[in-house]
C-alpha atoms as a PDB file:
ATOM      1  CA  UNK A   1     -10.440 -10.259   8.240  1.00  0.00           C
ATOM      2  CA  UNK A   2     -11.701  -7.148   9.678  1.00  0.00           C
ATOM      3  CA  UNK A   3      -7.690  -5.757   9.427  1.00  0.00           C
ATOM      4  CA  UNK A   4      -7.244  -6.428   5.988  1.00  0.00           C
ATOM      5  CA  UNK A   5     -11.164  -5.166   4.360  1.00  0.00           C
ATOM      6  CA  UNK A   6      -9.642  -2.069   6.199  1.00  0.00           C
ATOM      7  CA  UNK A   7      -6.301  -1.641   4.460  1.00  0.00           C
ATOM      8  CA  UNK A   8      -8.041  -2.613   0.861  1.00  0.00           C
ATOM      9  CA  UNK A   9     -10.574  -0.018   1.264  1.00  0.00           C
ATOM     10  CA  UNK A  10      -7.999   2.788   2.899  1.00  0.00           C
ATOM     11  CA  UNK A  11      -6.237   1.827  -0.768  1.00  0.00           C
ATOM     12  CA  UNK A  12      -9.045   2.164  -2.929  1.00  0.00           C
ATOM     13  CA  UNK A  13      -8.712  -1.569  -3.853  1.00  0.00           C
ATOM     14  CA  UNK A  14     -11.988  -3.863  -4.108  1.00  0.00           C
ATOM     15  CA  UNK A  15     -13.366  -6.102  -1.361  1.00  0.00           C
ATOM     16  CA  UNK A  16     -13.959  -8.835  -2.876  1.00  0.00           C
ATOM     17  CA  UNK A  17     -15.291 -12.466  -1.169  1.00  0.00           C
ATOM     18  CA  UNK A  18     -12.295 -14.299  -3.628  1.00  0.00           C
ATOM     19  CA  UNK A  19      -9.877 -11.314  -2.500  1.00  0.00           C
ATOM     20  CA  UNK A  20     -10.836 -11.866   1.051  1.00  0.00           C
ATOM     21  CA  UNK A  21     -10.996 -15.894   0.494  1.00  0.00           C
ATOM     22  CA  UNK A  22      -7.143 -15.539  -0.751  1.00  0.00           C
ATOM     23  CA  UNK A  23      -6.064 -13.797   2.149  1.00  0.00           C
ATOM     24  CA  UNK A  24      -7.588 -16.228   4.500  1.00  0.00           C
ATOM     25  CA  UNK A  25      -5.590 -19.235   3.020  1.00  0.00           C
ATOM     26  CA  UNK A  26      -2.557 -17.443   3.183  1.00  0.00           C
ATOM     27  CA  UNK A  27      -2.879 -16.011   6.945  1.00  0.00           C
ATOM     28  CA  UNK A  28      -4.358 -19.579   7.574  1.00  0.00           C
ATOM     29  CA  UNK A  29      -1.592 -21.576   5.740  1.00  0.00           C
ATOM     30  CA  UNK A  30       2.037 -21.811   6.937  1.00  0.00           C
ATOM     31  CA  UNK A  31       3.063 -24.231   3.893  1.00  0.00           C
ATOM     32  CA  UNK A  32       3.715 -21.263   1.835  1.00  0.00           C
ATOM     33  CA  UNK A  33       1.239 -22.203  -0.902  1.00  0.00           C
ATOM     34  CA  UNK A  34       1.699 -21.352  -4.441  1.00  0.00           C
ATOM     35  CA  UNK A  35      -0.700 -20.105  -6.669  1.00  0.00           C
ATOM     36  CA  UNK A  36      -1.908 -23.163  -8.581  1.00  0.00           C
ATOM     37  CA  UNK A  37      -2.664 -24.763  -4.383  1.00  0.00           C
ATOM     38  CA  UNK A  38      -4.687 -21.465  -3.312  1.00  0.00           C
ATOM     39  CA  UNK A  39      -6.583 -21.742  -6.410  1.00  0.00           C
ATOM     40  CA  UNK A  40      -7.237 -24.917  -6.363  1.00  0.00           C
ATOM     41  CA  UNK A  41      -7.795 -25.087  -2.700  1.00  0.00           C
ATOM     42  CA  UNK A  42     -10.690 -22.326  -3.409  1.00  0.00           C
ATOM     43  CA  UNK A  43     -12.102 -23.855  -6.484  1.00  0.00           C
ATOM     44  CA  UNK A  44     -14.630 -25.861  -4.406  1.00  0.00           C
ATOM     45  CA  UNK A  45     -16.039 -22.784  -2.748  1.00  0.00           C
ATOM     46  CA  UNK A  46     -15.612 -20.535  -5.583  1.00  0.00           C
ATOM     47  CA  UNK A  47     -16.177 -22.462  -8.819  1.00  0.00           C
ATOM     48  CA  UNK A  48     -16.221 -19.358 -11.365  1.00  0.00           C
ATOM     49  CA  UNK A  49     -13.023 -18.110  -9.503  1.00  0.00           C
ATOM     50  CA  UNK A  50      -9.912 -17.675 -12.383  1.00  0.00           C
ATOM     51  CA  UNK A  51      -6.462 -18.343 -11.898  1.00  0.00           C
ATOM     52  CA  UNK A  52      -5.947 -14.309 -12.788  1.00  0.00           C
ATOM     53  CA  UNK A  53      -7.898 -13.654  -9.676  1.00  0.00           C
ATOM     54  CA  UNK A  54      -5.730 -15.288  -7.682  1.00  0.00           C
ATOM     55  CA  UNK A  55      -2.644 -13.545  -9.218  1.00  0.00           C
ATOM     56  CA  UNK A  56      -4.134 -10.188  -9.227  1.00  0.00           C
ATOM     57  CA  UNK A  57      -5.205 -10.386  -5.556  1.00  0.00           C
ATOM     58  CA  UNK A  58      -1.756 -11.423  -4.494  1.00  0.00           C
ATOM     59  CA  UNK A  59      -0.319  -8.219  -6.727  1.00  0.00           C
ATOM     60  CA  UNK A  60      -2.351  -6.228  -4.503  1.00  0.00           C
ATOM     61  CA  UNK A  61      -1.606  -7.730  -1.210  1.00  0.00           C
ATOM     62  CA  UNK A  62       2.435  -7.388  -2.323  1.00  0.00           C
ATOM     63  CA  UNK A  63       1.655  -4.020  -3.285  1.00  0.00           C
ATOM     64  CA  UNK A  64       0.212  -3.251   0.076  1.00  0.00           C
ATOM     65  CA  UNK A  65       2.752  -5.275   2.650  1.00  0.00           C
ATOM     66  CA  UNK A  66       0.471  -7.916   3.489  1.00  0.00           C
ATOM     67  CA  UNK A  67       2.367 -10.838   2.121  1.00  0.00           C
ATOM     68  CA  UNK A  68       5.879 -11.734   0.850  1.00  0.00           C
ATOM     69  CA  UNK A  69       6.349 -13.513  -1.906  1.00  0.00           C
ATOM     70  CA  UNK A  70       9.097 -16.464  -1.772  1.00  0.00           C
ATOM     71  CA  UNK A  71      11.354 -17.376  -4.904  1.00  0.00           C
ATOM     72  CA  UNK A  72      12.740 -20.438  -3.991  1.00  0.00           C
ATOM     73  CA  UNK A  73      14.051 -21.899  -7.135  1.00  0.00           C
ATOM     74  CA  UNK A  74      10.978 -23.858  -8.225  1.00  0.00           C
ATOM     75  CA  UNK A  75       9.762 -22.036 -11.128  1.00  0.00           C
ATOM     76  CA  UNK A  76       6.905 -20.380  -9.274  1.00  0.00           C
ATOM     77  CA  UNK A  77       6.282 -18.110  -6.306  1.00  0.00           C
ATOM     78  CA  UNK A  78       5.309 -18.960  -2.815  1.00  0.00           C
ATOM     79  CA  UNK A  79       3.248 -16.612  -0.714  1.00  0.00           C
ATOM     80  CA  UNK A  80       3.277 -15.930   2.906  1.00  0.00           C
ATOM     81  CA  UNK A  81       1.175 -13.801   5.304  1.00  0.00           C
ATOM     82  CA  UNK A  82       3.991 -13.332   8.073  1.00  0.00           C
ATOM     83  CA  UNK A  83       5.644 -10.147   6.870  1.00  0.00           C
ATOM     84  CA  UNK A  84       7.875  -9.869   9.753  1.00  0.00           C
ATOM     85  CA  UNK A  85      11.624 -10.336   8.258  1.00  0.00           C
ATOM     86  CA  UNK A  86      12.046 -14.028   9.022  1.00  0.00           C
ATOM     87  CA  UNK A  87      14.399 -16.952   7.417  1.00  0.00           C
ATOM     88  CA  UNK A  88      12.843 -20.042   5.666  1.00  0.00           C
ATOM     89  CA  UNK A  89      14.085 -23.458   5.364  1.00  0.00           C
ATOM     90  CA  UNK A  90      13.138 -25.325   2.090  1.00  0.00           C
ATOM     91  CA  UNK A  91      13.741 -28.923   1.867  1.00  0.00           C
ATOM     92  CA  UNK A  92      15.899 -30.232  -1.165  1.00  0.00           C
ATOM     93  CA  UNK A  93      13.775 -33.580  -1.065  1.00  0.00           C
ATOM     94  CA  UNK A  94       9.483 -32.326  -1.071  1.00  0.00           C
ATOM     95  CA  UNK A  95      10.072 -28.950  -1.502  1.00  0.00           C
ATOM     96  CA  UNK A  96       8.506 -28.320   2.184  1.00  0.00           C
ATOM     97  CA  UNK A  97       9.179 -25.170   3.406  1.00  0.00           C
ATOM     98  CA  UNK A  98       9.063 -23.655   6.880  1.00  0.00           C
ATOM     99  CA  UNK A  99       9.852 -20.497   9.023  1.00  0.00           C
ATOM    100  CA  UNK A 100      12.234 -20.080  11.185  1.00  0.00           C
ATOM    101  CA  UNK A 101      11.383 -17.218  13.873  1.00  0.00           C
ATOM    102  CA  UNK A 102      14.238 -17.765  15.987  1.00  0.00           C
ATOM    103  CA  UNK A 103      17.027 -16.571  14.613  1.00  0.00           C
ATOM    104  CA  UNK A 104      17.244 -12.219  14.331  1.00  0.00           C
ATOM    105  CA  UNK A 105      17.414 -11.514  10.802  1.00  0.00           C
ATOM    106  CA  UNK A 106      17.216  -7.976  11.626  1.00  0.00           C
ATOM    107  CA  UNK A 107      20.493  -7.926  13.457  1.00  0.00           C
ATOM    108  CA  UNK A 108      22.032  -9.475  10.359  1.00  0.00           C
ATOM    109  CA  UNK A 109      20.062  -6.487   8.421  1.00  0.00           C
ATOM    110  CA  UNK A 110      21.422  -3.797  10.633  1.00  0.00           C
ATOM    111  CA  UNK A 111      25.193  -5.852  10.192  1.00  0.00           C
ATOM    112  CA  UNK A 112      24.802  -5.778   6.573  1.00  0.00           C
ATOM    113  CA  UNK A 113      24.088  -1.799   6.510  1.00  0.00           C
ATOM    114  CA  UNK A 114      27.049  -1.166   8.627  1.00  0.00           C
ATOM    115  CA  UNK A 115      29.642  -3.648   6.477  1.00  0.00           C
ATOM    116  CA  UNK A 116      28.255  -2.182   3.374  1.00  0.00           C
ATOM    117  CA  UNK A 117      26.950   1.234   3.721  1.00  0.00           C
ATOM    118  CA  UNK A 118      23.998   0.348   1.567  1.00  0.00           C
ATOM    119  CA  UNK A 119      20.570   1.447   3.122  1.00  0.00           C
ATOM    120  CA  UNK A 120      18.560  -2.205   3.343  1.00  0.00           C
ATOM    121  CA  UNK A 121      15.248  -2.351   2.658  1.00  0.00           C
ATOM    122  CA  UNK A 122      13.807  -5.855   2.551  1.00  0.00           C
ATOM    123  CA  UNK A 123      16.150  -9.110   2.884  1.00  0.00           C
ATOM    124  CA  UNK A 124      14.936 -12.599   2.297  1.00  0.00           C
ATOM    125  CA  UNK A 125      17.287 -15.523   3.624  1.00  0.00           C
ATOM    126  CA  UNK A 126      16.933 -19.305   2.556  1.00  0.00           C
ATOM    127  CA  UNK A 127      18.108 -21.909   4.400  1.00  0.00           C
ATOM    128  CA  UNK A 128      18.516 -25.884   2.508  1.00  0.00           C
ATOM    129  CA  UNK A 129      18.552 -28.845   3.339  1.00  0.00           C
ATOM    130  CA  UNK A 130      16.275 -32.427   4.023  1.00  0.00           C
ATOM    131  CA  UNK A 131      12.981 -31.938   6.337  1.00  0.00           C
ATOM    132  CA  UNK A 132      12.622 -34.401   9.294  1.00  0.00           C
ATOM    133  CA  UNK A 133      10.436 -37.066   6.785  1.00  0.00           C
ATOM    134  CA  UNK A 134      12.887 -36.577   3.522  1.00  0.00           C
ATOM    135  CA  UNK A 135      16.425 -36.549   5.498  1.00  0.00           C
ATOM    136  CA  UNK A 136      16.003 -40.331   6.516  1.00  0.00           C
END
């Protein structure tokens, strides 16, 4: 937490215990929450916490690289703290979704640069398909 109190105040952006409570789910939480399950997982702690906090403090952490957000056809955004290009596997059943850090994305970044001669900047890949629980 240390890291990020750094990188809001280097910005000029509040530290805030909800701001900093935000960040912890997400660095803490690989189920890619949305917004409605960080709020609602920090309502107990932070009662007089609004929803616009939570979207506002994920703005932020966009705007500064510290999360990606995750459109995966739901109607809502995901959020995730591991900013390193990776793929992520939703299932088609719960709407689980994981990480995959095996496979180099970034080879298939530098591929797509040299097939296209567009300059990449940011790539998000979605694998589908039934979890372990759903596909049986």
């Amino acid at each position: 937490m240390l890291e990020i109190t750094k990188v809001l105040k280097k910005n000029g952006y509040k530290v805030t215990p909800q701001r900093l409570a935000v960040f912890n789910v997400l660095k803490h939480n690989k189920k890619h929450p949305c917004v409605d399950s960080i709020y609602n997982e920090l309502q107990p702690k932070f009662p007089t916490m609004s929803l616009a906090t939570v979207y506002k403090s994920l703005e932020v952490f966009k705007t500064l690289g510290l999360v990606q957000e995750l459109n995966i056809g739901e109607g809502s955004f995901r959020y995730d703290a591991n900013t390193k290009p990776h793929p992520h596997v939703i299932c088609l059943k719960c709407g689980k979704v994981d990480d995959i850090e095996y496979i180099d994305s970034l080879n298939l970044t530098d591929y797509a640069e040299t097939k296209t001669g567009y300059k990449i900047t940011g790539q998000q890949i979605y694998f589908y398909g039934y979890c372990p629980e759903c596909k049986n």
